[in-house]
Protein backbone atom coordinates (compact mmCIF):
# COMPACT_ATOMS: atom_id res chain seq x y z
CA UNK A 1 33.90 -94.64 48.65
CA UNK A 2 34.90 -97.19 46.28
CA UNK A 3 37.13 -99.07 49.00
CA UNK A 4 33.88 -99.37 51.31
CA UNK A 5 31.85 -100.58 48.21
CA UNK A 6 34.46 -103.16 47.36
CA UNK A 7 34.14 -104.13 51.42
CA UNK A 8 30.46 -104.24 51.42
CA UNK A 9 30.65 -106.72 48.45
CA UNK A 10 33.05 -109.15 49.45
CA UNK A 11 31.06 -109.15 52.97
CA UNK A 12 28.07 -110.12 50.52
CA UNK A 13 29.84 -112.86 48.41
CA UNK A 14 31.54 -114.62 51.56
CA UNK A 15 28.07 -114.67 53.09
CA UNK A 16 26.70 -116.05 50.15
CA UNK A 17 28.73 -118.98 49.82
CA UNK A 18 29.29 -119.66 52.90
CA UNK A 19 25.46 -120.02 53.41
CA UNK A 20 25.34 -122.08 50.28
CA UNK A 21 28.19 -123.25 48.68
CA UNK A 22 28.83 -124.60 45.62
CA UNK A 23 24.90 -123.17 44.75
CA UNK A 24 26.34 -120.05 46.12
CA UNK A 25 29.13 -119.42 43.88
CA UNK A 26 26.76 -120.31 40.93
CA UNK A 27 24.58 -117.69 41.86
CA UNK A 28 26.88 -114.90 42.32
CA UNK A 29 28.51 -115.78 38.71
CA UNK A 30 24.65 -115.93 37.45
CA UNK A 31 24.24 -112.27 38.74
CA UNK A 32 27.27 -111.39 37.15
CA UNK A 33 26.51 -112.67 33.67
CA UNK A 34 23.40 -111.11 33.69
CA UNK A 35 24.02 -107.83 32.96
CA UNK A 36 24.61 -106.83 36.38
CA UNK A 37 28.41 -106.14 37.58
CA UNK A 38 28.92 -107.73 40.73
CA UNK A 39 32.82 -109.01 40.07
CA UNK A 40 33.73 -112.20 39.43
CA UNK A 41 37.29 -111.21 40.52
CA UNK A 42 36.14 -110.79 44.11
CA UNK A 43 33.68 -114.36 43.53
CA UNK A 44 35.73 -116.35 42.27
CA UNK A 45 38.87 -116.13 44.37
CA UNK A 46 36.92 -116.85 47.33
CA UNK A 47 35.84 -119.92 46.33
CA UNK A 48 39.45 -120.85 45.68
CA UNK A 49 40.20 -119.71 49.36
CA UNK A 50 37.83 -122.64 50.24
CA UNK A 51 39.67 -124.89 48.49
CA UNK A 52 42.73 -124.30 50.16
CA UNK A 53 40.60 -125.09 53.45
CA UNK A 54 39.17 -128.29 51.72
CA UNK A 55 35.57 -127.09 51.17
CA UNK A 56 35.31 -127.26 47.87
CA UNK A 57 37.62 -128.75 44.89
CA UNK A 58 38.74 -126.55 41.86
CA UNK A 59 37.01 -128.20 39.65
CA UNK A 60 34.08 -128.07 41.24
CA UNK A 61 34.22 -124.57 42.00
CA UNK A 62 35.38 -123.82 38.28
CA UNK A 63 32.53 -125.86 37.10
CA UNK A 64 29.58 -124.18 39.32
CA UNK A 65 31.24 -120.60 38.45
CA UNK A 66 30.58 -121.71 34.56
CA UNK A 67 27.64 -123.08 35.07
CA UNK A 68 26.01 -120.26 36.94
CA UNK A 69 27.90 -117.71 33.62
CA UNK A 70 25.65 -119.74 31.49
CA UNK A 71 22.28 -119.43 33.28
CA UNK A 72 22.78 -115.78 33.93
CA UNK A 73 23.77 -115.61 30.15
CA UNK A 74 20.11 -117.09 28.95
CA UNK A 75 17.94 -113.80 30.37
CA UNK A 76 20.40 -110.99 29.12
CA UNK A 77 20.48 -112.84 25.40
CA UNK A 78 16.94 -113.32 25.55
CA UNK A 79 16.39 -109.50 26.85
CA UNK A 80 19.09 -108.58 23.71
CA UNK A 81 16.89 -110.71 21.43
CA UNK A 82 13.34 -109.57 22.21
CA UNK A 83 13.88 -105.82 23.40
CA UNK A 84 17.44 -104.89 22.39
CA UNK A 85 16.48 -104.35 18.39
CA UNK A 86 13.06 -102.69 18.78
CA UNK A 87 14.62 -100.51 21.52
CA UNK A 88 18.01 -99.38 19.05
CA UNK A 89 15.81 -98.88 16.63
CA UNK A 90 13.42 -96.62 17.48
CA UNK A 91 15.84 -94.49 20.25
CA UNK A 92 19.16 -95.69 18.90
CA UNK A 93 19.59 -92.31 17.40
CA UNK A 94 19.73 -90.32 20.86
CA UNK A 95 22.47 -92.63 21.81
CA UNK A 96 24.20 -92.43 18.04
CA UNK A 97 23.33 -95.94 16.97
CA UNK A 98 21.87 -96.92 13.32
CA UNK A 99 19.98 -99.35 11.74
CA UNK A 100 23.79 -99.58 9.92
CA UNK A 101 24.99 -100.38 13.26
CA UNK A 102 22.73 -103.20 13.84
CA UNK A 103 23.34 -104.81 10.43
CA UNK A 104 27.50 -104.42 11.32
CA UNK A 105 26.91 -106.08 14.10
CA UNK A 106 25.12 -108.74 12.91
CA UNK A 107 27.60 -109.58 10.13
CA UNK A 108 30.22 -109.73 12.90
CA UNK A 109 28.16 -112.33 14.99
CA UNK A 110 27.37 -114.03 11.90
CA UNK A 111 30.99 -114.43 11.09
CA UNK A 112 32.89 -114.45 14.29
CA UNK A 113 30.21 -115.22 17.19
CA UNK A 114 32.33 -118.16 18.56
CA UNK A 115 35.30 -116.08 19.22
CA UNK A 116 33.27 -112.82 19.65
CA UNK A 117 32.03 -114.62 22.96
CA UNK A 118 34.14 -116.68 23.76
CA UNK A 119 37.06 -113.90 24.26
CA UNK A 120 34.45 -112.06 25.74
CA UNK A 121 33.97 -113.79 28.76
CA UNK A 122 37.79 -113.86 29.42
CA UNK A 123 37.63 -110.13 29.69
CA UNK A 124 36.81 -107.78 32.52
CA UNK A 125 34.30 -105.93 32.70
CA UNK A 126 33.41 -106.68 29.15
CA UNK A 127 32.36 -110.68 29.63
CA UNK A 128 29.27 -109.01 31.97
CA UNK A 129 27.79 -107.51 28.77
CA UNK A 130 28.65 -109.62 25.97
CA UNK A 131 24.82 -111.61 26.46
CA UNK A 132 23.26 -108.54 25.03
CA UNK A 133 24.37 -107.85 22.09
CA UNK A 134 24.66 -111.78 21.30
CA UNK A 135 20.74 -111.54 21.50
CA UNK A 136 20.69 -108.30 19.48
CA UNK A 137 22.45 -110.04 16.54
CA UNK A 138 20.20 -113.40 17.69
CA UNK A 139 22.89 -115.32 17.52
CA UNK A 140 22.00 -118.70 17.53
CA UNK A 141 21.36 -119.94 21.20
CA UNK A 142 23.35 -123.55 20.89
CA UNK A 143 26.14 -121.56 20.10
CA UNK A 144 25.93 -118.83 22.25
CA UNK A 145 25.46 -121.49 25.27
CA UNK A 146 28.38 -123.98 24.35
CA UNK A 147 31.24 -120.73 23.58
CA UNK A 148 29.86 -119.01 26.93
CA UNK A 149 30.61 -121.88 28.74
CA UNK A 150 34.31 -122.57 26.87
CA UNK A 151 35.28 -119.12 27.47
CA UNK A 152 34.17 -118.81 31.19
CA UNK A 153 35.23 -122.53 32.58
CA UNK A 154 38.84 -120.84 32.07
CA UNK A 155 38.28 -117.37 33.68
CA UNK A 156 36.40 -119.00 36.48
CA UNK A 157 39.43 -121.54 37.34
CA UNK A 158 42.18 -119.35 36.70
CA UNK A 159 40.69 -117.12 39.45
CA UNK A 160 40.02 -120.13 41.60
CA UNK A 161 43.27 -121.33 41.18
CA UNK A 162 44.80 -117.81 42.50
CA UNK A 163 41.95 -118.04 45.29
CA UNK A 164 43.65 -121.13 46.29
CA UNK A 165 47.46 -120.34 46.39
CA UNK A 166 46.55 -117.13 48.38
CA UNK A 167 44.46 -119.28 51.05
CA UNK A 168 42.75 -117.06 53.46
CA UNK A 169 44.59 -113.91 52.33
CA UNK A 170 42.78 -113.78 48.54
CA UNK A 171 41.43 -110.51 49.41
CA UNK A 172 45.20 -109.11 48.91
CA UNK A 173 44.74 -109.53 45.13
CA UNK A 174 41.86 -107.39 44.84
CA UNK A 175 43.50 -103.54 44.13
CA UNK A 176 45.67 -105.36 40.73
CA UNK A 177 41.99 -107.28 39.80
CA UNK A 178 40.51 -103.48 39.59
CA UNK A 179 43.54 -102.09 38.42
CA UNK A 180 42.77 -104.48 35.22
CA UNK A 181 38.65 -103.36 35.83
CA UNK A 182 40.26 -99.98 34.91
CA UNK A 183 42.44 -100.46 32.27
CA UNK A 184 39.51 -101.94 30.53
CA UNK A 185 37.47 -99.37 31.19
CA UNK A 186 39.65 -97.14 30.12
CA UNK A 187 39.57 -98.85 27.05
CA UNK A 188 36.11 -98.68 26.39
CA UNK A 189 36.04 -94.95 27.45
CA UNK A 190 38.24 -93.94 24.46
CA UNK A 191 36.87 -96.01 21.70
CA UNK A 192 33.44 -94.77 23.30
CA UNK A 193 34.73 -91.11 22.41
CA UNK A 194 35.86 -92.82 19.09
CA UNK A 195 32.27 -94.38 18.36
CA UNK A 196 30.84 -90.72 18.77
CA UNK A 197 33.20 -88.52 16.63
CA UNK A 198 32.45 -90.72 14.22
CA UNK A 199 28.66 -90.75 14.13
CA UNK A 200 29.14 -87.00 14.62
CA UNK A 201 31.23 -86.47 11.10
CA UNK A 202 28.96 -89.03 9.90
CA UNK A 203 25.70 -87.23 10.14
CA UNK A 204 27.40 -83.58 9.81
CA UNK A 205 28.27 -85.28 6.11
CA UNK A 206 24.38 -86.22 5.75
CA UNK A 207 23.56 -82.59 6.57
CA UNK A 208 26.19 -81.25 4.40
């Protein structure tokens, strides 16, 4: 199942840009940064395949990869900034999110945004998300914009770059790109079951 949905979507990225390049690969990276995970480690490297055939340059395919990361970026803050409080709020418990949650994270963005983000976006799996909660904490937008940018011009060469050394055979890469997918989600799984016990012993405490 998951081998014929990794199929289907490389099918849909190579049509993409290859019906409208450079446009194309902002797009796809748009979609990606907008809350919505179609992989940048399947975009990406296929763009750098058609610089190895002289289509496009790296940098240009780096740059329109950014670029599209930043666009995509402006409706999931703005969603995060407008909905994402209001909605914690007022059904955060049923999930095991405070008000004490909100002002933690806010303090972090406050203090570490910059980095927050901008190691963020050279993540898996995690740089899809990171808009949200960067409009939760309303983070200021100038900032937001110029550290999603810094942090996803690298990501979106690097996997250029290996797009271009493999040629036509980037597709080859794609199991150890998921393999990393995994490991991160892995990741998220366990300090997900971490996040709960801990709101559990918190509110058994309350009760107590």
């Amino acid at each position: 199942m998951i081998a014929q949905i990794l199929e289907a979507l490389g099918a849909f990225i190579i049509g993409v840009i290859s019906s409208l390049g450079y446009a194309g690969v902002a797009l796809l990276m748009a979609i990606e940064s907008c809350c919505i995970p179609l992989p940048s480690e399947l975009i990406m490297p296929f763009a750098g395949s058609l610089v190895a055939r002289g289509t496009f340059t790296l940098w240009g395919a780096g740059l329109a990869g950014a670029i599209g990361c930043v666009v995509g970026s402006v409706p999931a803050y703005y969603l995060g900034m407008y909905g994402g409080r209001p909605l914690i709020l007022r059904y955060g418990r049923y999930v095991l999110l405070s008000p004490h949650d909100l002002d933690l994270a806010d303090r972090a963005f406050a203090r570490f945004g910059e980095a927050i983000v901008f190691f963020a976006r050279l993540l898996p799996v995690i740089r899809t998300f990171i808009a949200f909660p960067a409009g939760v904490a309303r983070m200021p937008m100038g900032k937001f914009l110029v550290y999603t940018f810094a942090g996803s011009l690298p990501w979106c060469l690097g996997l250029a770059y290996v797009g271009q050394k493999l040629g036509e055979h980037w597709d080859t890469l794609r199991p150890y790109f998921h393999r990393a997918d995994a490991v991160i989600g892995a990741l998220i799984v366990i300090g997900g079951v971490w996040w709960v016990r801990r709101h559990l012993k918190a509110m058994r405490e309350v009760s107590a």
